[in-house]
Protein backbone atom coordinates (compact mmCIF):
# COMPACT_ATOMS: atom_id res chain seq x y z
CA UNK A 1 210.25 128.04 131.21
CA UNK A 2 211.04 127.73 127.40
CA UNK A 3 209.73 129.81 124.50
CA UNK A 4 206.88 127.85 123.97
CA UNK A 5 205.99 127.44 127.05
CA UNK A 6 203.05 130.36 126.78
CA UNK A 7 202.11 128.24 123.54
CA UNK A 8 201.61 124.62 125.24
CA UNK A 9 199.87 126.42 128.39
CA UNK A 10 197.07 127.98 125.86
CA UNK A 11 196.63 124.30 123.81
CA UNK A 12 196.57 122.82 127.10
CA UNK A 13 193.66 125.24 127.64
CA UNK A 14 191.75 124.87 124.60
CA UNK A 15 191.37 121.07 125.28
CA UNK A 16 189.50 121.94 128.37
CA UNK A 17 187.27 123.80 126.52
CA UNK A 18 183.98 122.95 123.99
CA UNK A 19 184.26 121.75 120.55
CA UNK A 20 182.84 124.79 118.51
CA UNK A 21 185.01 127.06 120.78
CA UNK A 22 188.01 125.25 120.07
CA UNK A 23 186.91 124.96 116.31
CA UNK A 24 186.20 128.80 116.11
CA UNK A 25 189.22 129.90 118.03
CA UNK A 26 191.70 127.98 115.94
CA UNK A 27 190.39 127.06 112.48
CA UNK A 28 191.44 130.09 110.18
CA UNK A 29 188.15 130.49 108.84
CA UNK A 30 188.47 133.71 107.98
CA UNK A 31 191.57 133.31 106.18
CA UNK A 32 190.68 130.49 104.30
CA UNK A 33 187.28 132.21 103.44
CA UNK A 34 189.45 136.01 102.29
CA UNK A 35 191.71 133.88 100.61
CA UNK A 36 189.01 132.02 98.08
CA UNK A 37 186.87 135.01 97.97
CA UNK A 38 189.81 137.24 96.36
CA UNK A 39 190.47 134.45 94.47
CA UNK A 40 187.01 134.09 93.23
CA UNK A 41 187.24 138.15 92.46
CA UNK A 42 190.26 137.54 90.36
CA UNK A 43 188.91 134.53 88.60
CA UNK A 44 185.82 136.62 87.39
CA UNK A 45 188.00 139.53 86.07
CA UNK A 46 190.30 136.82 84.41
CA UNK A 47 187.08 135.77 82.84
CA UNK A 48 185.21 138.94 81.82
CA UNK A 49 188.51 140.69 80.50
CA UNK A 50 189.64 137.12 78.82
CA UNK A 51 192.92 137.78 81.00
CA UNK A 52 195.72 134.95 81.26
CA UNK A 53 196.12 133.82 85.04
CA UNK A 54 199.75 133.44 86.00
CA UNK A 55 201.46 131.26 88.28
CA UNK A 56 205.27 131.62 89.41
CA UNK A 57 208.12 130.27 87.99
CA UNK A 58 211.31 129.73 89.17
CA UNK A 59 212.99 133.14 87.87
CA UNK A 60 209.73 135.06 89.12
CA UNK A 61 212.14 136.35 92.01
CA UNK A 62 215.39 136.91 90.72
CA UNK A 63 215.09 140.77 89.59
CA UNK A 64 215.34 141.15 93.54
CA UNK A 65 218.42 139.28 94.14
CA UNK A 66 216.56 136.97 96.63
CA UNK A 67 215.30 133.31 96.08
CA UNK A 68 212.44 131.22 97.48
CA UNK A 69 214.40 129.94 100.09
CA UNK A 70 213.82 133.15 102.33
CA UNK A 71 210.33 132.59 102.92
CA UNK A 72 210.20 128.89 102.92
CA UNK A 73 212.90 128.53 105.48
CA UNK A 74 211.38 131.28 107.51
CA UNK A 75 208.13 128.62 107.38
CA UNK A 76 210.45 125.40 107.66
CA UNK A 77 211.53 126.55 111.17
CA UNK A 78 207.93 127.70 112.50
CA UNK A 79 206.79 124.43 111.37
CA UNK A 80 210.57 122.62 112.89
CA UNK A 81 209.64 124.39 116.16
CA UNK A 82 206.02 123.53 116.50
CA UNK A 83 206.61 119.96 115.53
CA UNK A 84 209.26 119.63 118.30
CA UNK A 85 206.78 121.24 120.60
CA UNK A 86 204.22 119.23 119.93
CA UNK A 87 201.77 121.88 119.26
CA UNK A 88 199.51 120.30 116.51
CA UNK A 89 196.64 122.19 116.40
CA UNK A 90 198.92 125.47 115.65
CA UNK A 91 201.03 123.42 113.09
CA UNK A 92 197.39 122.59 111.48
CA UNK A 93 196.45 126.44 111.79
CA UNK A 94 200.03 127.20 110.01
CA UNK A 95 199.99 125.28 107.28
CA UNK A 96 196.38 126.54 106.37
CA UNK A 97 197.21 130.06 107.02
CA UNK A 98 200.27 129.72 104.55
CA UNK A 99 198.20 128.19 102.03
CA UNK A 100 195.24 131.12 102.17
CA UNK A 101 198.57 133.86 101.84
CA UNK A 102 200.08 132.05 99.11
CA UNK A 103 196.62 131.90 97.30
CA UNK A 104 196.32 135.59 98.30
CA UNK A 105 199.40 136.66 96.98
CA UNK A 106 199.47 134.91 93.35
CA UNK A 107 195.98 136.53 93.14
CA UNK A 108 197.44 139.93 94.05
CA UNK A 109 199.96 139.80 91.51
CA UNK A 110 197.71 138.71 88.62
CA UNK A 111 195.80 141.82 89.22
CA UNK A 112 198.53 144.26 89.80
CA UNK A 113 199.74 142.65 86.56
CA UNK A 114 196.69 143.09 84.74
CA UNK A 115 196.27 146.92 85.65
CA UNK A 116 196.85 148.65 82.64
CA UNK A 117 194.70 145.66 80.90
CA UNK A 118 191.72 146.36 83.08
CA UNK A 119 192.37 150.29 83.54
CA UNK A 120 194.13 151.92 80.74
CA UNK A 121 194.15 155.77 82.31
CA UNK A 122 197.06 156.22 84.48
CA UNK A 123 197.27 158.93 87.09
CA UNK A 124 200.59 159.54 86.99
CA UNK A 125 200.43 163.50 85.94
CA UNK A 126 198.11 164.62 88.74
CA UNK A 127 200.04 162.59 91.51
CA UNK A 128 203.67 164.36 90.11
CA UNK A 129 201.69 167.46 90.47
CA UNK A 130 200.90 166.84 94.25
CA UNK A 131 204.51 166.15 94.69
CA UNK A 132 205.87 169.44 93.38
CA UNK A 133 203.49 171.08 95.79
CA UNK A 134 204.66 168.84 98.84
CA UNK A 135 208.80 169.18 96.92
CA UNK A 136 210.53 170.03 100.25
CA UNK A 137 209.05 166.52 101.71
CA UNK A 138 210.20 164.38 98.79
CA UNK A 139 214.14 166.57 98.78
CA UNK A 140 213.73 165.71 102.70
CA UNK A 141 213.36 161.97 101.59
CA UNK A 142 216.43 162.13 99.61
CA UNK A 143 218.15 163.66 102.56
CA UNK A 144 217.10 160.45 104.99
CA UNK A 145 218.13 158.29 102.08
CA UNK A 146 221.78 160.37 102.46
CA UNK A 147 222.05 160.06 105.76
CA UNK A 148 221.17 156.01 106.27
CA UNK A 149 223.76 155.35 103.04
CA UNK A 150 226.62 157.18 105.46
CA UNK A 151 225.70 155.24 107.85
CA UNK A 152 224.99 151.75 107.34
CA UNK A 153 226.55 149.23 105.02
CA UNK A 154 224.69 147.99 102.38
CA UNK A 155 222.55 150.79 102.58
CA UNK A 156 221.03 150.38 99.28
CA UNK A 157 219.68 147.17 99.96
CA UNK A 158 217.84 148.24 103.53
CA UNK A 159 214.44 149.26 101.92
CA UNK A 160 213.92 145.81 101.36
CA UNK A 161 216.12 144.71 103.82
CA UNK A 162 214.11 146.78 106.59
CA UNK A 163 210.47 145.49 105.37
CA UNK A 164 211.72 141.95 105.62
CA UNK A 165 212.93 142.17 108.63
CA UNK A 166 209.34 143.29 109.74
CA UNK A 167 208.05 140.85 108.36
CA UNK A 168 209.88 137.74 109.88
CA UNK A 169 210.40 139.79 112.95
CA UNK A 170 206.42 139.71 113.39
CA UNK A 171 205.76 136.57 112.36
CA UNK A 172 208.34 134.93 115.06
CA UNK A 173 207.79 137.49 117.80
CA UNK A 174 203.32 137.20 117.60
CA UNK A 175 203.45 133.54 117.11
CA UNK A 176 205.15 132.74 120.48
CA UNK A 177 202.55 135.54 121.94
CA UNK A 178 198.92 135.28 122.44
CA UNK A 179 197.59 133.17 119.26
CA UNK A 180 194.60 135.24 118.68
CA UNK A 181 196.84 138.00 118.05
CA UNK A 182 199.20 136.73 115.43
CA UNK A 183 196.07 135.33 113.82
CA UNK A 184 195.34 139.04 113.59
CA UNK A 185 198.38 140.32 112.32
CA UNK A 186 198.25 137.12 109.34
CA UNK A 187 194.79 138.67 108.23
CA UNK A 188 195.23 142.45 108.86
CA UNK A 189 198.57 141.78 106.50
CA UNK A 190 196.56 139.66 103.92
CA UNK A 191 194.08 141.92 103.72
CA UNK A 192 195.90 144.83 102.73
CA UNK A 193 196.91 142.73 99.82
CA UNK A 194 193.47 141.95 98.95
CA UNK A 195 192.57 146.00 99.32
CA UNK A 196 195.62 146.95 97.57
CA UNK A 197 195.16 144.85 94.59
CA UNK A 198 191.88 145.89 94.31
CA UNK A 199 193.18 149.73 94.64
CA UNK A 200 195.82 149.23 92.18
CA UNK A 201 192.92 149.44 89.27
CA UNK A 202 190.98 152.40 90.88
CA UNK A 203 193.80 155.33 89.96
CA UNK A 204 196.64 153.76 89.11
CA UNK A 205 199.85 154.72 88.17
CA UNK A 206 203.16 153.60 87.33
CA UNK A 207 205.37 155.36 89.72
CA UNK A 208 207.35 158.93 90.18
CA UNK A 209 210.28 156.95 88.54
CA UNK A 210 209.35 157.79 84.86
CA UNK A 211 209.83 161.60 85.58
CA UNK A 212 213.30 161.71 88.05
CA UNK A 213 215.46 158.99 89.07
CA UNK A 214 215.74 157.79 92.40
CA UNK A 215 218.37 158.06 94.94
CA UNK A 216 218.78 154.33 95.18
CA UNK A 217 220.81 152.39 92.50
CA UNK A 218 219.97 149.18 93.00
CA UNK A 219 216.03 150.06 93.15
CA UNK A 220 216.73 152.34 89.87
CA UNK A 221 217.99 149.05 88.22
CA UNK A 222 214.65 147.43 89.47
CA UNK A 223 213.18 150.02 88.45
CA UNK A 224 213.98 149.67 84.50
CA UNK A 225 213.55 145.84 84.80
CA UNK A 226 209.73 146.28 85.78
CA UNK A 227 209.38 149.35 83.89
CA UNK A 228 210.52 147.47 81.04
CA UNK A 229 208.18 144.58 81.64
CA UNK A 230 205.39 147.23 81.75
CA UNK A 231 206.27 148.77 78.41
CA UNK A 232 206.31 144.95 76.90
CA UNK A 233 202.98 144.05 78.42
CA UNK A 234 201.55 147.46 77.01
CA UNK A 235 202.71 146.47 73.34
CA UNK A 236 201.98 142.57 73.42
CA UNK A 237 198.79 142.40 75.58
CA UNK A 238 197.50 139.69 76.68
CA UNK A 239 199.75 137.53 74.61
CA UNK A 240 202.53 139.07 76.30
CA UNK A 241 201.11 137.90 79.80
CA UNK A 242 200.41 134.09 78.71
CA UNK A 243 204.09 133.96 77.73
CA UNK A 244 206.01 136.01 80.05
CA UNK A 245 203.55 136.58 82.91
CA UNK A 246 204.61 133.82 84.95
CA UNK A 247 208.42 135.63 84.61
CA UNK A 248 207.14 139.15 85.40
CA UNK A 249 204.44 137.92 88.34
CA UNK A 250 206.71 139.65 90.74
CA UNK A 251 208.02 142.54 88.91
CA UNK A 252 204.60 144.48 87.89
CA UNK A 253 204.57 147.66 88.76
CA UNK A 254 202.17 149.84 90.31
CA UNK A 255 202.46 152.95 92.65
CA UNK A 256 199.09 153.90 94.22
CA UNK A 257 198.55 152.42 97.15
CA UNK A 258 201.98 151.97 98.80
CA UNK A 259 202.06 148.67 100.25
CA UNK A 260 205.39 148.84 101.67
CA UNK A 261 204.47 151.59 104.00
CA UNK A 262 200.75 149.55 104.40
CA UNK A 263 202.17 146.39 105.17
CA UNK A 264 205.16 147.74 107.17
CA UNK A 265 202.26 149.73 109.42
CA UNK A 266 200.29 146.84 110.41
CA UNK A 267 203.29 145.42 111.62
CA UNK A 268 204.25 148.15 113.62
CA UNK A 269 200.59 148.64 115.17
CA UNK A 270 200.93 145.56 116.26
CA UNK A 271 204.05 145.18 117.64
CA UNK A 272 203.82 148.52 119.31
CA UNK A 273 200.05 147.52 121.18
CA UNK A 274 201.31 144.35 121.92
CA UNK A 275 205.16 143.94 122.15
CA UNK A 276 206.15 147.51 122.92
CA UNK A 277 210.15 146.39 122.90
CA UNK A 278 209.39 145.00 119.22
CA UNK A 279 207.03 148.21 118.17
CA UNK A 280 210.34 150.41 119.56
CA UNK A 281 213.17 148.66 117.60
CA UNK A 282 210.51 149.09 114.29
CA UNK A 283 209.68 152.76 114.73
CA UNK A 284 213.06 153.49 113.09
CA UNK A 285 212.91 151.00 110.31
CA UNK A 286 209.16 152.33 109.15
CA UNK A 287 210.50 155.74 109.74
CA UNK A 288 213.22 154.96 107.06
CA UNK A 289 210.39 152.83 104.77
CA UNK A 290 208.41 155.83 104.34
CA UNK A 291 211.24 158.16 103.73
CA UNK A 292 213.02 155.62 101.35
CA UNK A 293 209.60 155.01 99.18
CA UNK A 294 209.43 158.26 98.30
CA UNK A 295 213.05 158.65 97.95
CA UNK A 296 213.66 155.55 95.51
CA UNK A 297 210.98 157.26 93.53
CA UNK A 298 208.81 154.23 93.58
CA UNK A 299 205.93 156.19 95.05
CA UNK A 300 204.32 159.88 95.26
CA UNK A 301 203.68 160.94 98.84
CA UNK A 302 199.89 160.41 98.13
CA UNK A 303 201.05 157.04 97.53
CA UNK A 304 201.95 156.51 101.27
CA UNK A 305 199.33 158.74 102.52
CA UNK A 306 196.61 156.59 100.76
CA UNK A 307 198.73 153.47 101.96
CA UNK A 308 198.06 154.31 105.91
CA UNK A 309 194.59 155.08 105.04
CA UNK A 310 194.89 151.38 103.82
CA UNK A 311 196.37 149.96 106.88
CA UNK A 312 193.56 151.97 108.42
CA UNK A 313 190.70 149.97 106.97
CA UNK A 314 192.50 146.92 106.81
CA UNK A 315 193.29 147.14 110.80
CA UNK A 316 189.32 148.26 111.36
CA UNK A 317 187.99 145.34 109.39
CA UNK A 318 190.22 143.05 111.28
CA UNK A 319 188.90 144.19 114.44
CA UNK A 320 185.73 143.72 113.27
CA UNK A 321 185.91 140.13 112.18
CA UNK A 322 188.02 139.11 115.22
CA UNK A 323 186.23 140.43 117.60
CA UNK A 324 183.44 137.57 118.13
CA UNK A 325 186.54 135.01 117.62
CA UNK A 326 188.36 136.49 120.79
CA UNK A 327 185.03 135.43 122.85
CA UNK A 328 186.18 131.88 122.33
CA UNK A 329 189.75 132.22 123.46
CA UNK A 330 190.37 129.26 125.42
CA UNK A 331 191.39 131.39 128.72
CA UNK A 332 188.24 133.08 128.81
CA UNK A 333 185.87 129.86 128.42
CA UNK A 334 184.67 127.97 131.64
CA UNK A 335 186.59 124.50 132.06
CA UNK A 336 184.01 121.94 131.06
């Protein structure tokens, strides 16, 4: 038995099965329905606010140190391994899928972008205050921060480091598991994207950055570079963003919600309800992701506090829309 042996047994399956179940169970409806929606709710506030949409270039990335080629050879070999197993259907669902996350992600990065544009008032003040009264948690942060630097190489780079492995970790993992349930993870991850963006212009702020420097060098440096894309955007406007937005799509900065700890927390629910080995060797890594947030100074404590309440929401509403599409999984329907 190969790894995608549980795959070909469930496609097997779903051939057995009615049309409409087979449609309902494997078209990403609602993905590809989230994805235009928050499109359609960034095209109106592009329109009302006479806001610039950007698309990314080829630099968009580079402030990180990491290129396009991460993520589109993490998708190259999903689709290299589904085409050799001759799972079309999937491959179909895949490419879909990618195209309602990419659509869901430039959207979510025109908004963050546009935050001080469409809400001026930053927060900033009242969430420092809630840190000084919470100070021994955020010196505790520097102290994890400490203690993974002695300890691993490269430890400046494992914030990101950590959340991408996450990522890829629960993409690979889920997709060679039940399908229903990395269709679940996909959406509960997209939508905290759509419900962060979207929370970005309720309080937002900039970050705990502009009053203490982080422990983290290399997200310090990151840290000026988007900070100094803010402070650009705040003096040139929306002129600013027709010119340079598609330079800075990735670097805008906002603190409130965290969606490192958000996104990092869906993955971990996950993993943990459904590949308890997987939720084990993440425990650690969102342990440090929380800690190292706060640490780096990229976000208040509220900020992660507000960003579980995300993953929260984001988990119940998946639920919710999933639930009626697990009554068509092929293994449940009669043979007809």
């Amino acid at each position: 038995m190969n790894q995608f042996t549980p795959i070909a047994v469930e496609d097997r399956q779903s051939l057995t099965v009615s049309r409409r179940a087979r449609l309902i169970y494997f078209v990403p409806f609602p993905e590809l329905i989230l994805a235009l929606c928050f499109a359609a709710i960034g095209a109106l506030i592009a329109a009302a606010l006479d806001l610039p949409v950007s698309l990314p270039s080829g630099q968009s990335l580079d402030f990180t140190g990491m290129s396009y080629g991460v993520p589109l050879s993490l998708i190259a070999l999903l689709g290299a391994g589904l085409v050799l197993a001759k799972q079309t259907m999937r491959l179909v669902y895949y490419a879909a899928a990618a195209f309602a996350y990419g659509v869901i992600l430039v959207t979510h990065f025109n908004i963050k972008l546009w935050m001080s544009l469409v809400n001026p008032r930053l927060w900033d003040g009242l969430y420092w205050q809630t840190d000084q009264m919470v100070r021994p948690l955020v010196d505790l942060a520097f102290g994890v921060h400490h203690l993974a630097d002695s300890v691993m190489p490269a430890g400046e780079h494992l914030y990101l480091f950590a959340f991408l492995a996450m990522f890829a970790g629960s993409i690979i993992v889920h997709s060679m598991q039940a399908f229903i349930i990395f269709r679940k993870v996909i959406f509960a991850a997209m939508l905290v994207h759509v419900l962060g963006a979207l929370a970005y212009l309720v309080m937002p702020a900039v970050g705990p950055f502009l009053y203490e420097p982080g422990v983290n060098a290399l997200e310090t440096a990151r840290q000026q570079h988007m900070h100094g894309g803010y402070l650009a955007l705040a003096a040139g406007g929306r002129g600013w963003i027709a010119s340079e937005g598609s330079t800075f799509l990735f670097a805008a900065v906002a603190a409130m919600p965290s969606l490192h700890v958000a996104s990092s927390a869906v993955f971990l629910y996950f993993a943990w309800k459904h590949a308890r080995w997987l939720g084990v060797a993440y425990l650690p890594l969102f342990v440090f992701i929380v800690f190292e947030a706060v640490a780096t100074r990229w976000h208040y404590w509220i900020d992660v506090v507000a960003g579980l309440a995300l993953t929260a929401l984001a988990i119940a509403i998946t639920s919710a829309v999933f639930r009626r599409i697990e009554a068509h999984d092929p293994a449940r329907q009669p043979v007809i």
